[in-house]
N, C-alpha and C. Protein backbone atom coordinates (compact mmCIF):
# COMPACT_ATOMS: atom_id res chain seq x y z
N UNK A 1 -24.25 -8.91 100.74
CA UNK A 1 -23.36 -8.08 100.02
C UNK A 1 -23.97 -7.74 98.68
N UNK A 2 -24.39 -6.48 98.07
CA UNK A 2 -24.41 -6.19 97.16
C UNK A 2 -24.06 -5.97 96.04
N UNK A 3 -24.38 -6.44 94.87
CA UNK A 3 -23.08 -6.58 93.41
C UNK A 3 -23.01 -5.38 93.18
N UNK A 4 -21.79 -5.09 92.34
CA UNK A 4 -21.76 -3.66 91.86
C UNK A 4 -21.76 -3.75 90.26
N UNK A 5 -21.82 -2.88 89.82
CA UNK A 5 -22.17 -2.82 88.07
C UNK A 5 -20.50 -3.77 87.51
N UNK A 6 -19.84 -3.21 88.29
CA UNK A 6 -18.25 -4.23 88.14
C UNK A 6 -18.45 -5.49 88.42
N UNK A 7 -18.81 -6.21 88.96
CA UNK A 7 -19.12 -7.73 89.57
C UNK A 7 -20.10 -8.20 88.16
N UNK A 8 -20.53 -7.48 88.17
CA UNK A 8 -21.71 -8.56 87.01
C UNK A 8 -20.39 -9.34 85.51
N UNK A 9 -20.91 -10.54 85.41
CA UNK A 9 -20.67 -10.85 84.19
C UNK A 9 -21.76 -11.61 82.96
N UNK A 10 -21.02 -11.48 82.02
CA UNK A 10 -22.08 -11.70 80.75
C UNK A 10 -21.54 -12.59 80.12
N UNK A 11 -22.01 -13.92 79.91
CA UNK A 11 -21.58 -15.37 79.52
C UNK A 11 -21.28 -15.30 77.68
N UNK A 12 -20.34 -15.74 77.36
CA UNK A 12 -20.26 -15.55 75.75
C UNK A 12 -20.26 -17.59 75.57
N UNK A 13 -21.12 -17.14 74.31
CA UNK A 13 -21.56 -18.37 74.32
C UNK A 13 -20.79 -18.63 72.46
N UNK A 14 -20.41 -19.64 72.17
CA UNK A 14 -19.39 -20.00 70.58
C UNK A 14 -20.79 -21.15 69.97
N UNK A 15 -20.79 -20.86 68.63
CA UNK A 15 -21.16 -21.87 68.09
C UNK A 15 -20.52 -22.69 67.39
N UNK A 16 -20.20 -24.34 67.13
CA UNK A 16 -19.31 -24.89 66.64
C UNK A 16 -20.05 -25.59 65.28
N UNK A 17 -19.44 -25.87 63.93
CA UNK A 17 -20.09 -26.12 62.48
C UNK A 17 -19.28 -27.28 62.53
N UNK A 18 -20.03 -28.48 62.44
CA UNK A 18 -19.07 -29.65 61.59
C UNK A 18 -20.22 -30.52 60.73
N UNK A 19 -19.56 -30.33 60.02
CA UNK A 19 -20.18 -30.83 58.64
C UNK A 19 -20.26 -32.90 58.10
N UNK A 20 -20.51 -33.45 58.25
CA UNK A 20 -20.30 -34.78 58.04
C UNK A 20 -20.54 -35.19 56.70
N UNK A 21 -20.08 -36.05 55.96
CA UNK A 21 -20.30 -36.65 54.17
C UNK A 21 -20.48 -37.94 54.42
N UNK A 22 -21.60 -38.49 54.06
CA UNK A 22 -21.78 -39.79 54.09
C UNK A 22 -22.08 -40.51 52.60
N UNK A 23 -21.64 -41.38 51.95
CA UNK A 23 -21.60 -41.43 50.55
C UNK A 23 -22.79 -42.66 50.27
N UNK A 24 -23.77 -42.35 49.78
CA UNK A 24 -25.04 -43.45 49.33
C UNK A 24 -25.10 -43.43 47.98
N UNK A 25 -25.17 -44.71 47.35
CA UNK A 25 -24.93 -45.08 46.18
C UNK A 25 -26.63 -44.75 45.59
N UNK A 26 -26.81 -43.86 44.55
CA UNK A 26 -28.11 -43.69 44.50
C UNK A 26 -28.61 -44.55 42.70
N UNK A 27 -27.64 -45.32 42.43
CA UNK A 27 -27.81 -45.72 41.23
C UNK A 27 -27.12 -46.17 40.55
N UNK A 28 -26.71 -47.22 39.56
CA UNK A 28 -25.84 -47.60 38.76
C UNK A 28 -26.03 -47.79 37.40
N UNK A 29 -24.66 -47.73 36.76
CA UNK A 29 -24.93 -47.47 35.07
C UNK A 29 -23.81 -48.90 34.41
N UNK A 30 -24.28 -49.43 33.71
CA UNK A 30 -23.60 -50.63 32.74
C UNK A 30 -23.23 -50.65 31.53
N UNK A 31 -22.20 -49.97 31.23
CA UNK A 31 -22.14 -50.29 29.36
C UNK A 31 -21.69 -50.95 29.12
N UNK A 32 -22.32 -52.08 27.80
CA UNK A 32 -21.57 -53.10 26.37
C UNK A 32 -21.65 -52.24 24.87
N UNK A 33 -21.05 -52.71 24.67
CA UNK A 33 -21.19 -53.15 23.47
C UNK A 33 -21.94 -54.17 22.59
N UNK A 34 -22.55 -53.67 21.54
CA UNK A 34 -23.30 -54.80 20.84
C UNK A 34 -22.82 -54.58 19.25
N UNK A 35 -22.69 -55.81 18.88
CA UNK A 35 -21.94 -56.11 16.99
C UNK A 35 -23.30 -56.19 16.46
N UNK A 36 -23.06 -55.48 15.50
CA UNK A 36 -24.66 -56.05 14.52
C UNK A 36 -23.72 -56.50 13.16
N UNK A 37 -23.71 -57.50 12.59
CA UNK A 37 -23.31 -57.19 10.99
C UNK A 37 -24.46 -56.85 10.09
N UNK A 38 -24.08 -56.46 8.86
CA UNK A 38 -24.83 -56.25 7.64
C UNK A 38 -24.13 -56.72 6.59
N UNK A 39 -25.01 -57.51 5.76
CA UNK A 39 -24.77 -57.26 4.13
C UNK A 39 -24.89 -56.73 3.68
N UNK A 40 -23.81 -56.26 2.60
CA UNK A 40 -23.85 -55.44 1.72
C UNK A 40 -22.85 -56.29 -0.11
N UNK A 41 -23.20 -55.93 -1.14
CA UNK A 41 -22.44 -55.97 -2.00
C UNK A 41 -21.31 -54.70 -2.41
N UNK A 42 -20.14 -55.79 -2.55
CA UNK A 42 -18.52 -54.76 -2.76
C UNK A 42 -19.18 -54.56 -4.13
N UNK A 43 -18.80 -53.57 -5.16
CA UNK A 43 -18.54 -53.52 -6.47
C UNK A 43 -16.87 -53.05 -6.80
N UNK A 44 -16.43 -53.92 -8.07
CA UNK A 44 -15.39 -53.60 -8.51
C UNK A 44 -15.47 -53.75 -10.05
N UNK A 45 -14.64 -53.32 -10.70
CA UNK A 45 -14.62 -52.70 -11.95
C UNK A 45 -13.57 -53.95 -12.51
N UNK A 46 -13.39 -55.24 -12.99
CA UNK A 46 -12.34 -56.12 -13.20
C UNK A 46 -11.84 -55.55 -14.64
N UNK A 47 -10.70 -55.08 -15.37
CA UNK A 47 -10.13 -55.10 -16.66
C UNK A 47 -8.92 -56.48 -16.88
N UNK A 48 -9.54 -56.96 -18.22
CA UNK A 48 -8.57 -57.93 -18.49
C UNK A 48 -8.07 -57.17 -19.86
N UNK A 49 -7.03 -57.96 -20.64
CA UNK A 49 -6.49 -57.31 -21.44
C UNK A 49 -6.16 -58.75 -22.70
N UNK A 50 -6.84 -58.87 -23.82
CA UNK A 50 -6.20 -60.80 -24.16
C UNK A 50 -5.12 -59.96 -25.56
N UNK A 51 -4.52 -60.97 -25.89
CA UNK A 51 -3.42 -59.95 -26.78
C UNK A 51 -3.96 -61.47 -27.92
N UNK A 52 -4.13 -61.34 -29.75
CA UNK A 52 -4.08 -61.97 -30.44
C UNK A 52 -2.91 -62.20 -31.29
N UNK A 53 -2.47 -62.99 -31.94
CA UNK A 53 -1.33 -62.85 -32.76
C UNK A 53 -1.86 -63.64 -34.04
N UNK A 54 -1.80 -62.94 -34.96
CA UNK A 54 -1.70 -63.37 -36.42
C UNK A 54 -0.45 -63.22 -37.07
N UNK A 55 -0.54 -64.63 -37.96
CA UNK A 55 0.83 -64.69 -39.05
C UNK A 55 0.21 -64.18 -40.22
N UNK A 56 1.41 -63.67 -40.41
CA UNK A 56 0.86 -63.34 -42.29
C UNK A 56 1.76 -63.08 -43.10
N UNK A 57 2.27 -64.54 -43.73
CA UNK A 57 3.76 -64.98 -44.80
C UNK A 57 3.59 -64.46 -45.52
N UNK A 58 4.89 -63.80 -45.82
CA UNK A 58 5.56 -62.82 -47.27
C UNK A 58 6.92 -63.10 -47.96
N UNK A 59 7.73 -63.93 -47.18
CA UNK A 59 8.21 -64.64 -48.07
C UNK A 59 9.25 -63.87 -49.32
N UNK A 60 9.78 -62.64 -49.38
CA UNK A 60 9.58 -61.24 -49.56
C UNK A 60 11.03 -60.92 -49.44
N UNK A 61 12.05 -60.70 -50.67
CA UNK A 61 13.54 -60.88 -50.04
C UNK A 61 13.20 -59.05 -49.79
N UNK A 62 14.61 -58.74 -48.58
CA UNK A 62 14.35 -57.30 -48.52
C UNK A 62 15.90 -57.01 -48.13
N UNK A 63 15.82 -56.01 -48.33
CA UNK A 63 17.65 -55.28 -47.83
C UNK A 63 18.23 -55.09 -46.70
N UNK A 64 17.04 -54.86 -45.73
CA UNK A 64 18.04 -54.66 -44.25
C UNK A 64 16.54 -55.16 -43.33
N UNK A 65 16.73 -55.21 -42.65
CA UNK A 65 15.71 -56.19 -41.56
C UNK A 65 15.00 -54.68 -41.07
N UNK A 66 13.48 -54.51 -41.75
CA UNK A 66 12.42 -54.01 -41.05
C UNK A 66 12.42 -53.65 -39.40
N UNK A 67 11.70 -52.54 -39.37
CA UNK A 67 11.58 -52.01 -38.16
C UNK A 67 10.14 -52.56 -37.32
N UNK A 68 10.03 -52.45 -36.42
CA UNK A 68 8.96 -53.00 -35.09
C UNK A 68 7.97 -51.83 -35.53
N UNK A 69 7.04 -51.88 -35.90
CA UNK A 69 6.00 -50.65 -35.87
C UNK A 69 4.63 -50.99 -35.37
N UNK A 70 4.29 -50.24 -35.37
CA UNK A 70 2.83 -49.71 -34.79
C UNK A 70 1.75 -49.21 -36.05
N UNK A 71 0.79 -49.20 -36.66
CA UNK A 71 -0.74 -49.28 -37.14
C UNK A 71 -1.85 -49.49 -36.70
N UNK A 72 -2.08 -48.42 -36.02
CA UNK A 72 -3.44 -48.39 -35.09
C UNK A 72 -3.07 -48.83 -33.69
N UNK A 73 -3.93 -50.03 -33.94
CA UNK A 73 -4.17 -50.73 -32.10
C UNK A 73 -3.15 -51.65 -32.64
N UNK A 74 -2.54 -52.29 -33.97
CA UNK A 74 -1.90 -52.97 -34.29
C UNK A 74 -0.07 -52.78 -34.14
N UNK A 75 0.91 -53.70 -33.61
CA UNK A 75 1.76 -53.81 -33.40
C UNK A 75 2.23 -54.74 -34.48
N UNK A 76 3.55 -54.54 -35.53
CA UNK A 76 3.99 -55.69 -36.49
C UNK A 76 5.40 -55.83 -35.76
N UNK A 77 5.45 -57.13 -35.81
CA UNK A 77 7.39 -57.76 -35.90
C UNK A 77 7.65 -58.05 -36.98
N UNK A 78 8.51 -57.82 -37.66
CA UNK A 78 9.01 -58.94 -38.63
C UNK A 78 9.97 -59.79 -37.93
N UNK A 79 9.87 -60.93 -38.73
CA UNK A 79 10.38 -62.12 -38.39
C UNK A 79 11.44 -62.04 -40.06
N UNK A 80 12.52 -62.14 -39.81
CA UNK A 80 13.47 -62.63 -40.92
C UNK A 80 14.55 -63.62 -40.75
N UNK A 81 15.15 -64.20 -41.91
CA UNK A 81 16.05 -65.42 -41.64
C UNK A 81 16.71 -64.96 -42.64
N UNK A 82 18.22 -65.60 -42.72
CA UNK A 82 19.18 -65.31 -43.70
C UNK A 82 19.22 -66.80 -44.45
N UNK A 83 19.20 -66.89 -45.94
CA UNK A 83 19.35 -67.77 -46.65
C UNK A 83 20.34 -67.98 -47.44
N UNK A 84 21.00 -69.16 -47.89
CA UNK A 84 22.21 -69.38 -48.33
C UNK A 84 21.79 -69.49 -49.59
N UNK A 85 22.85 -68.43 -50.36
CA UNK A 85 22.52 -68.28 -52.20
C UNK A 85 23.99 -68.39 -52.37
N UNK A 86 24.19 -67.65 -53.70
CA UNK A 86 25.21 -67.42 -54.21
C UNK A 86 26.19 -66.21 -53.15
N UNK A 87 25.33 -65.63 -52.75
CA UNK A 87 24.89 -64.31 -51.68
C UNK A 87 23.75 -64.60 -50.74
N UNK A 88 24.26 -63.48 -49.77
CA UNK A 88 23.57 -63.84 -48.52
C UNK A 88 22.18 -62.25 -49.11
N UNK A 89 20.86 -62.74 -48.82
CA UNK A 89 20.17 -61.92 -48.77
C UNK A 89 19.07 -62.04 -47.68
N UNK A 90 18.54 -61.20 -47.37
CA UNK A 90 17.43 -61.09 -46.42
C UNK A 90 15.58 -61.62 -46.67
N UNK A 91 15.42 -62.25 -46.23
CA UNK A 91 14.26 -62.52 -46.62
C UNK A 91 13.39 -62.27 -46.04
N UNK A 92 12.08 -61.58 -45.88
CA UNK A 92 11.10 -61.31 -44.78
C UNK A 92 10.06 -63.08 -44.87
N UNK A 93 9.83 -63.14 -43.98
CA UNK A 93 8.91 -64.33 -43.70
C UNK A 93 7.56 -64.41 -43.16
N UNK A 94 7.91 -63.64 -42.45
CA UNK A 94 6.77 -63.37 -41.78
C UNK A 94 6.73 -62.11 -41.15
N UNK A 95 5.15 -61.19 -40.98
CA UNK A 95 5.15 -60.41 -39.90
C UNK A 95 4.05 -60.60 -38.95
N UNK A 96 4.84 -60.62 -37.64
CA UNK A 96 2.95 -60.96 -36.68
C UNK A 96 2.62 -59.66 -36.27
N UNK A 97 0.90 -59.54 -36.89
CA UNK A 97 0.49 -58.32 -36.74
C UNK A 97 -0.22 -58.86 -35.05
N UNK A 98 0.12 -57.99 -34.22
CA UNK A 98 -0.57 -58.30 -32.47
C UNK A 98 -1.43 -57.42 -32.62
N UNK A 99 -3.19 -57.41 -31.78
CA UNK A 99 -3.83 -56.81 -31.65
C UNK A 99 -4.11 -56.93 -29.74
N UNK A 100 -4.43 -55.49 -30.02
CA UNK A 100 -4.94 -55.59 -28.23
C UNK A 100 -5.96 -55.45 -28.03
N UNK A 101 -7.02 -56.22 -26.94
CA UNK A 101 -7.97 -55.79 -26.91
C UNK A 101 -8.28 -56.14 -25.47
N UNK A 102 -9.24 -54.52 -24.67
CA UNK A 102 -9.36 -54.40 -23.37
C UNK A 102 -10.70 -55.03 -23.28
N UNK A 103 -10.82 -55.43 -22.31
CA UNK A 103 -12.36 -55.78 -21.97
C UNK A 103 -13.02 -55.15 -20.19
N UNK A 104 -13.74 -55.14 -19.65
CA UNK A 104 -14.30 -54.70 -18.84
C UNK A 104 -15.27 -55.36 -18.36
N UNK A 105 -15.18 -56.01 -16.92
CA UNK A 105 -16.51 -56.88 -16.31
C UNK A 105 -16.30 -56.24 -15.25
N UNK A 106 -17.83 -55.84 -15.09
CA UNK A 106 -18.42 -55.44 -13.32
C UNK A 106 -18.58 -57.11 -12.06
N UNK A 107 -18.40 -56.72 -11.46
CA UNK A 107 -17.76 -57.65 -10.29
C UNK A 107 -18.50 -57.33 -8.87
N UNK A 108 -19.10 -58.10 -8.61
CA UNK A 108 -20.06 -57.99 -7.39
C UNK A 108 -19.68 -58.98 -6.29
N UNK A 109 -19.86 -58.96 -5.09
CA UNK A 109 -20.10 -60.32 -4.14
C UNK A 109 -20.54 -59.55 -3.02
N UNK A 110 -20.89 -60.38 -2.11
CA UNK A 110 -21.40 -60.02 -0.94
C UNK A 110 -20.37 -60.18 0.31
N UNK A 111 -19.91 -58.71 0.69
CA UNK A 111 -19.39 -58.58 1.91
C UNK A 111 -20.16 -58.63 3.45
N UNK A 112 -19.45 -59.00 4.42
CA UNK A 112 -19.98 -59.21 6.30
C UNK A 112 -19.12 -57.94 6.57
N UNK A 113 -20.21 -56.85 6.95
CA UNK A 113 -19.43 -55.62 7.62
C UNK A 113 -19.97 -55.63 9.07
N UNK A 114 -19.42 -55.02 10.16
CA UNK A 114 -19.35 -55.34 11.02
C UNK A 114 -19.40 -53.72 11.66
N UNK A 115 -20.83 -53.28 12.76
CA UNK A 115 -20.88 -52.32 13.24
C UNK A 115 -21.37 -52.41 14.55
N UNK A 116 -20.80 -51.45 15.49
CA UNK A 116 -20.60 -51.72 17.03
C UNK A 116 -21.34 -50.32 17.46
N UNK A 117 -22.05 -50.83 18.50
CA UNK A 117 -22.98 -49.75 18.95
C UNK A 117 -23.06 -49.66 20.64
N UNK A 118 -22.85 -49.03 21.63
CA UNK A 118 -22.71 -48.58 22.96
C UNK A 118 -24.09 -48.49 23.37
N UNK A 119 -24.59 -49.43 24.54
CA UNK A 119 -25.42 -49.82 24.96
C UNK A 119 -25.58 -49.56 26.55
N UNK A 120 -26.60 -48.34 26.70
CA UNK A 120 -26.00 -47.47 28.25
C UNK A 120 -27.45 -48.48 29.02
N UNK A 121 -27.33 -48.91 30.27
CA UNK A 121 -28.24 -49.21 31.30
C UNK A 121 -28.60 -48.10 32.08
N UNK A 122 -29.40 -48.24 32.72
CA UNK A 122 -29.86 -47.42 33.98
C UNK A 122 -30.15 -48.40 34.57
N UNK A 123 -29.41 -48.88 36.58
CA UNK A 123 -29.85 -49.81 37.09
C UNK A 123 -30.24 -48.92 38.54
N UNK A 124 -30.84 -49.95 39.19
CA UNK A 124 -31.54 -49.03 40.84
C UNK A 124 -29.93 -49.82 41.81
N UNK A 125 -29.76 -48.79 42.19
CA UNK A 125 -28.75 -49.08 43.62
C UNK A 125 -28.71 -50.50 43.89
N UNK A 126 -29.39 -51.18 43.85
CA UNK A 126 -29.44 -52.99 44.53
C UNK A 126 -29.15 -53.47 43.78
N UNK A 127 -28.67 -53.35 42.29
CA UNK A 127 -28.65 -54.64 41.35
C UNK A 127 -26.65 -53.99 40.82
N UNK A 128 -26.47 -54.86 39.53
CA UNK A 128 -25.08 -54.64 39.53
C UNK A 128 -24.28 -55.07 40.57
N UNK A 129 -23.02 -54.42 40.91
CA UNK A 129 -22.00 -54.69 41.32
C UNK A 129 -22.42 -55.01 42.94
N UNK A 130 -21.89 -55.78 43.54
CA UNK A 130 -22.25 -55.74 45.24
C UNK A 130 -21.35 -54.89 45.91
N UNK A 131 -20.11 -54.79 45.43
CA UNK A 131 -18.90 -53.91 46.58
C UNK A 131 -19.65 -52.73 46.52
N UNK A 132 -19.59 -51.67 47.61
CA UNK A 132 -19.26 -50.39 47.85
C UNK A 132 -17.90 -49.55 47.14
N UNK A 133 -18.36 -48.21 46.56
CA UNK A 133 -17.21 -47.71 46.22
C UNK A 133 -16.83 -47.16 47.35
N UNK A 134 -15.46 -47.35 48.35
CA UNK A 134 -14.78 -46.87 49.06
C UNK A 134 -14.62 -44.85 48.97
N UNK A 135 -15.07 -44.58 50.27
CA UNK A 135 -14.47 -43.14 50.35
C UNK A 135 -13.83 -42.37 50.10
């Protein structure tokens, strides 16, 4: 029996793509930390302040009790007491002249400062951790 141009067939052929991921650890990385300290000296500026007091008797009758004043860097009180006369009068006794005086000392010591620095590895696949990272 002879085929006819109808009888013939022509095979179709599919190509199929699947792709697979297989995960190989090609290297590992480790960071610390490392502290270094250093010395160094703090500076500070210390102010003290000492206050003097001088007497200086006057003895000095007066009419109404003196005022608190100021003369320069100098501060006066009077100091008065009332004395028994015939009459009551005022007497100055004393005034304490206060002086101030600032002073200024530089101030040194030695401080522990403390600095931290990130410390990267490069390791080969075999060393470090033993687990596998999971898929």
């Amino acid at each position: 029996m002879e085929k006819t141009r109808q009888d013939e067939s022509i095979p179709i052929v599919e190509e199929d793509l699947r792709v697979d991921k297989k995960e190989i650890v090609t290297g590992r990385v480790r960071v610390r930390t490392e502290t270094d300290t250093v010395e160094e000296l703090a500076h500070a500026s210390l102010d003290s302040e000492t206050v003097e007091v001088q007497r200086v008797p006057f003895d000095r009758i007066v009419d109404t009790v003196p005022s608190v004043r100021t003369e320069g860097d100098v501060t006066i009180v009077p100091v008065v007491e009332e004395i028994m006369v015939v009459e009551k009068r005022l007497v100055l006794k004393e005034e304490l002249h206060i002086r101030r005086r600032r002073t200024s000392k530089d101030f040194e010591t030695p401080v522990t400062l403390r600095k931290q620095r990130a410390v990267v590895e490069r390791l080969p696949p075999d060393q470090g951790s033993d687990s596998e990272p999971s898929a």
